[in-house]
C-alpha atoms as a PDB file:
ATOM      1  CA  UNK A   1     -30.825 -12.849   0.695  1.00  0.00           C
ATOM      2  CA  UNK A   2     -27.803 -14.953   0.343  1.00  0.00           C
ATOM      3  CA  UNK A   3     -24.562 -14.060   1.814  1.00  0.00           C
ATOM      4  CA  UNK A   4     -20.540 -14.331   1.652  1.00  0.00           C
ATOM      5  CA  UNK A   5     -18.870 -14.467   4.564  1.00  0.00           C
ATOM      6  CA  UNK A   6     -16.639 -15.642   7.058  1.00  0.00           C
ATOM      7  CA  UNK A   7     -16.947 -18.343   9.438  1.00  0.00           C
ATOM      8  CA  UNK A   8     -14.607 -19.439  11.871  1.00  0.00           C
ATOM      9  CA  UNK A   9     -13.548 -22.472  12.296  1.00  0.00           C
ATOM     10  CA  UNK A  10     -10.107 -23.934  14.265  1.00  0.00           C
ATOM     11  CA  UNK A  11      -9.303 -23.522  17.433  1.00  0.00           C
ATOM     12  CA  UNK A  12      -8.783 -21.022  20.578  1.00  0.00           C
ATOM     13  CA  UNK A  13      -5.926 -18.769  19.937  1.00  0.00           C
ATOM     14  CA  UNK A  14      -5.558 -20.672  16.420  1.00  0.00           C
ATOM     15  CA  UNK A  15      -8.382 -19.063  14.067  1.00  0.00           C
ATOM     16  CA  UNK A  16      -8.450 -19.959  10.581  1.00  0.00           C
ATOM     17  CA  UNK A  17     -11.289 -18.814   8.425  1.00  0.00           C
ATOM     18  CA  UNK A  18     -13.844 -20.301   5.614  1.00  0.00           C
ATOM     19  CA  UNK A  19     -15.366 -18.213   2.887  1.00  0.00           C
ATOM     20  CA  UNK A  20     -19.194 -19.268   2.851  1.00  0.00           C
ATOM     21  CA  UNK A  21     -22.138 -19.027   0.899  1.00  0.00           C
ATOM     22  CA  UNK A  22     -25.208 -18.606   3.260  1.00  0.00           C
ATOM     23  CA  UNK A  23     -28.264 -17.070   4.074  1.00  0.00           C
ATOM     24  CA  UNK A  24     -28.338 -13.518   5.539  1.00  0.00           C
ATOM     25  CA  UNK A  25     -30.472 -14.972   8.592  1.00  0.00           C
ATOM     26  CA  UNK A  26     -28.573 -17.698   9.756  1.00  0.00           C
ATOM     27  CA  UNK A  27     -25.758 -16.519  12.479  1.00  0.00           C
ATOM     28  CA  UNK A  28     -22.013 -16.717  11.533  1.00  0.00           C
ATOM     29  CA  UNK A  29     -21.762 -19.691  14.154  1.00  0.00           C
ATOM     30  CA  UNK A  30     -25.072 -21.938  12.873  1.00  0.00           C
ATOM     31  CA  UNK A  31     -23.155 -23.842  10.997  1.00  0.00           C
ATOM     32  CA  UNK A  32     -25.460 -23.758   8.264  1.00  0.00           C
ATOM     33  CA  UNK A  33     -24.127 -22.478   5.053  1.00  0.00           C
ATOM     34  CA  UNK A  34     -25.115 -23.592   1.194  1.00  0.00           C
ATOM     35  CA  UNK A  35     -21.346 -23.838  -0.241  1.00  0.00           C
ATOM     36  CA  UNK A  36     -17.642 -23.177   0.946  1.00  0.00           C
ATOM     37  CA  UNK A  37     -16.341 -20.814  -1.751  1.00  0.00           C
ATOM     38  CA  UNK A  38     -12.777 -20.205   0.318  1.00  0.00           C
ATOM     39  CA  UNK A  39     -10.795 -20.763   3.192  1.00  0.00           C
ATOM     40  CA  UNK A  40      -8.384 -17.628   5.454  1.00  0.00           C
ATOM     41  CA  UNK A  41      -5.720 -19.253   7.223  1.00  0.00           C
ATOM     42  CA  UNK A  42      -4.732 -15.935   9.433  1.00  0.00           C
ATOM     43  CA  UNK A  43      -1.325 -17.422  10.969  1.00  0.00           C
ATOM     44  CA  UNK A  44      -0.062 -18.683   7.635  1.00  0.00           C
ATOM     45  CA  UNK A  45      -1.566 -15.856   5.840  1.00  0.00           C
ATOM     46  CA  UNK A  46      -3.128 -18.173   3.003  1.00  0.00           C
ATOM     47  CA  UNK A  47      -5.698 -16.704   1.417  1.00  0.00           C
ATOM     48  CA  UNK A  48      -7.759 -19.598  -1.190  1.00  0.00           C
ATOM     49  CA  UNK A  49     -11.068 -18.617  -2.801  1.00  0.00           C
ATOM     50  CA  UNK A  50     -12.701 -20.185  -5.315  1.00  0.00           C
ATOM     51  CA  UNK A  51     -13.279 -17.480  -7.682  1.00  0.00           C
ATOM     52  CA  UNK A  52     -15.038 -19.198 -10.466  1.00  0.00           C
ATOM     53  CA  UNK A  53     -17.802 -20.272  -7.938  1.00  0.00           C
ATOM     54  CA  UNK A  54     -17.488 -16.298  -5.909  1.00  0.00           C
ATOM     55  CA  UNK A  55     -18.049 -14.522  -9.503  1.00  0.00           C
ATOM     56  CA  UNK A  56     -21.172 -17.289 -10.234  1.00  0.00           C
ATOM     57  CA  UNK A  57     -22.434 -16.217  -6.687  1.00  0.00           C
ATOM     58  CA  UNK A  58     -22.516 -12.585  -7.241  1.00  0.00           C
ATOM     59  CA  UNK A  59     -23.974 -12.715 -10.903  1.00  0.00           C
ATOM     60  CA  UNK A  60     -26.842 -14.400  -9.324  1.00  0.00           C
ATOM     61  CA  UNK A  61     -27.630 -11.835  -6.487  1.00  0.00           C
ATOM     62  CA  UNK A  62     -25.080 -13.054  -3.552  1.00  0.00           C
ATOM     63  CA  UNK A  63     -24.068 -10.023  -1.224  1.00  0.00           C
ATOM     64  CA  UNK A  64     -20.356 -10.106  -0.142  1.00  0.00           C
ATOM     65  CA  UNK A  65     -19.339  -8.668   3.298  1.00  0.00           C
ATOM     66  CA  UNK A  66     -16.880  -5.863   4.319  1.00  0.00           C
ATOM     67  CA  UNK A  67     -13.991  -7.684   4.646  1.00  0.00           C
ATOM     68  CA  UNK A  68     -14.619 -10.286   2.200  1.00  0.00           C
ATOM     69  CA  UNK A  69     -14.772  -7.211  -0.382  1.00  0.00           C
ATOM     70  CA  UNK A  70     -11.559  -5.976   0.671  1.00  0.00           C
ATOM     71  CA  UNK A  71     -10.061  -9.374   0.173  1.00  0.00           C
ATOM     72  CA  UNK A  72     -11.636 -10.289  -3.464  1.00  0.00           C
ATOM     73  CA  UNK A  73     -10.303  -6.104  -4.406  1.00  0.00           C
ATOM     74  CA  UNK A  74      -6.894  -7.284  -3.185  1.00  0.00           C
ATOM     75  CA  UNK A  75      -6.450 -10.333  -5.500  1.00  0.00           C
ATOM     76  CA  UNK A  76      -8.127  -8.240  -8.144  1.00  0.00           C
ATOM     77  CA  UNK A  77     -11.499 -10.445  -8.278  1.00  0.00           C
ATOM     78  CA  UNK A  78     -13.587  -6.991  -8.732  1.00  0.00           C
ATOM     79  CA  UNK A  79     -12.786  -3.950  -9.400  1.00  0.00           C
ATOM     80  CA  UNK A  80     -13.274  -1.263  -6.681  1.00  0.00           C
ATOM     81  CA  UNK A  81     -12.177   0.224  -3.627  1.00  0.00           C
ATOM     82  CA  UNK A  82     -11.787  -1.006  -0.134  1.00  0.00           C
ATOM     83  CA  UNK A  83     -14.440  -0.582   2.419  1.00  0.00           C
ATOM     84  CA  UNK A  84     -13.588   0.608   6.013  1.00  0.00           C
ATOM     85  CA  UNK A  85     -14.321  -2.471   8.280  1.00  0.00           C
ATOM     86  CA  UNK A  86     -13.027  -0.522  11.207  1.00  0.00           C
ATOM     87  CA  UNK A  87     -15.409   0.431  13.812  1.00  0.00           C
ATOM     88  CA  UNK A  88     -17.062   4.211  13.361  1.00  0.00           C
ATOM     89  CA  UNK A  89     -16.113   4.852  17.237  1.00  0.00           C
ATOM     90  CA  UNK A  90     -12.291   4.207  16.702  1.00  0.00           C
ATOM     91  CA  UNK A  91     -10.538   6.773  14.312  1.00  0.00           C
ATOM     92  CA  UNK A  92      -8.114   5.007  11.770  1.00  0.00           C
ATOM     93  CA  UNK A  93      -4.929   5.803  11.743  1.00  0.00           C
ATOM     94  CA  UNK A  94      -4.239   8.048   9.101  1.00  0.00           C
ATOM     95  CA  UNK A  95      -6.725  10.964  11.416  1.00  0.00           C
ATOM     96  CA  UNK A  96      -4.628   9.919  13.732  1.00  0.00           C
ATOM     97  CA  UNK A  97      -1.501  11.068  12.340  1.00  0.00           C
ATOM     98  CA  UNK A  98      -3.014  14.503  10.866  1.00  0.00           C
ATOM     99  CA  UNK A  99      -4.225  15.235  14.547  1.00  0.00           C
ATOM    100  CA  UNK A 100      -0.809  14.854  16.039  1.00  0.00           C
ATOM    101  CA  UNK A 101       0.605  17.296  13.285  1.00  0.00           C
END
C-alpha cells in the first residue's frame, strides 16, 4: 500500500520536513520513497505541497497520514475534519480545561 508521509530531513535541532510518496513497509528513515510531493520547513513555517501530484496520488489508492491530513484540510486540499495526532495517553487540552472548571 503506498503511503504519504513525512520524512525528516536537516539537521539536529534544525528539522525541516519532506512530503513523500512511499511504500507502507519501508521505515520513515530508509530513505526509499517513489516521489517528493512537498516539503515542511517547521522554523520558517513554510508549508509547499504539490497538490496536483497529492490529489493524482490519492485518486489512485495512496493513504495519507495523520498529520499530513490535517495539513492538506488546512490549505483546503480535501474536505474534512482534522484527525487527533496526539497521543491517546495524554489528554488534549480542551479536557483539560473542562476538568479544572
Amino acid at each position: 500500500m503506498l503511503k504519504i508521509r513525512l520524512q525528516r530531513v536537516g539537521r539536529k535541532n534544525d528539522a525541516a520536513f519532506r512530503v513523500v510518496l512511499t511504500d507502507s513497509k519501508n521505515s520513515a528513515k530508509s530513505g526509499r520513497f517513489k516521489e517528493i510531493l512537498g516539503t515542511y520547513n517547521l522554523k520558517k513555517g513554510e508549508v509547499l505541497f504539490k497538490q496536483d501530484r497529492i490529489s493524482y496520488w490519492m485518486k489512485n489508492g495512496a493513504q495519507v497520514s495523520d498529520t499530513i491530513h490535517n495539513f492538506l484540510v488546512h490549505q483546503k486540499v480535501i474536505e474534512g475534519k482534522k484527525k487527533n495526532v496526539l497521543s491517546k495517553k495524554s489528554p488534549t487540552k480542551a479536557k483539560k480545561e473542562l476538568k479544572k472548571s
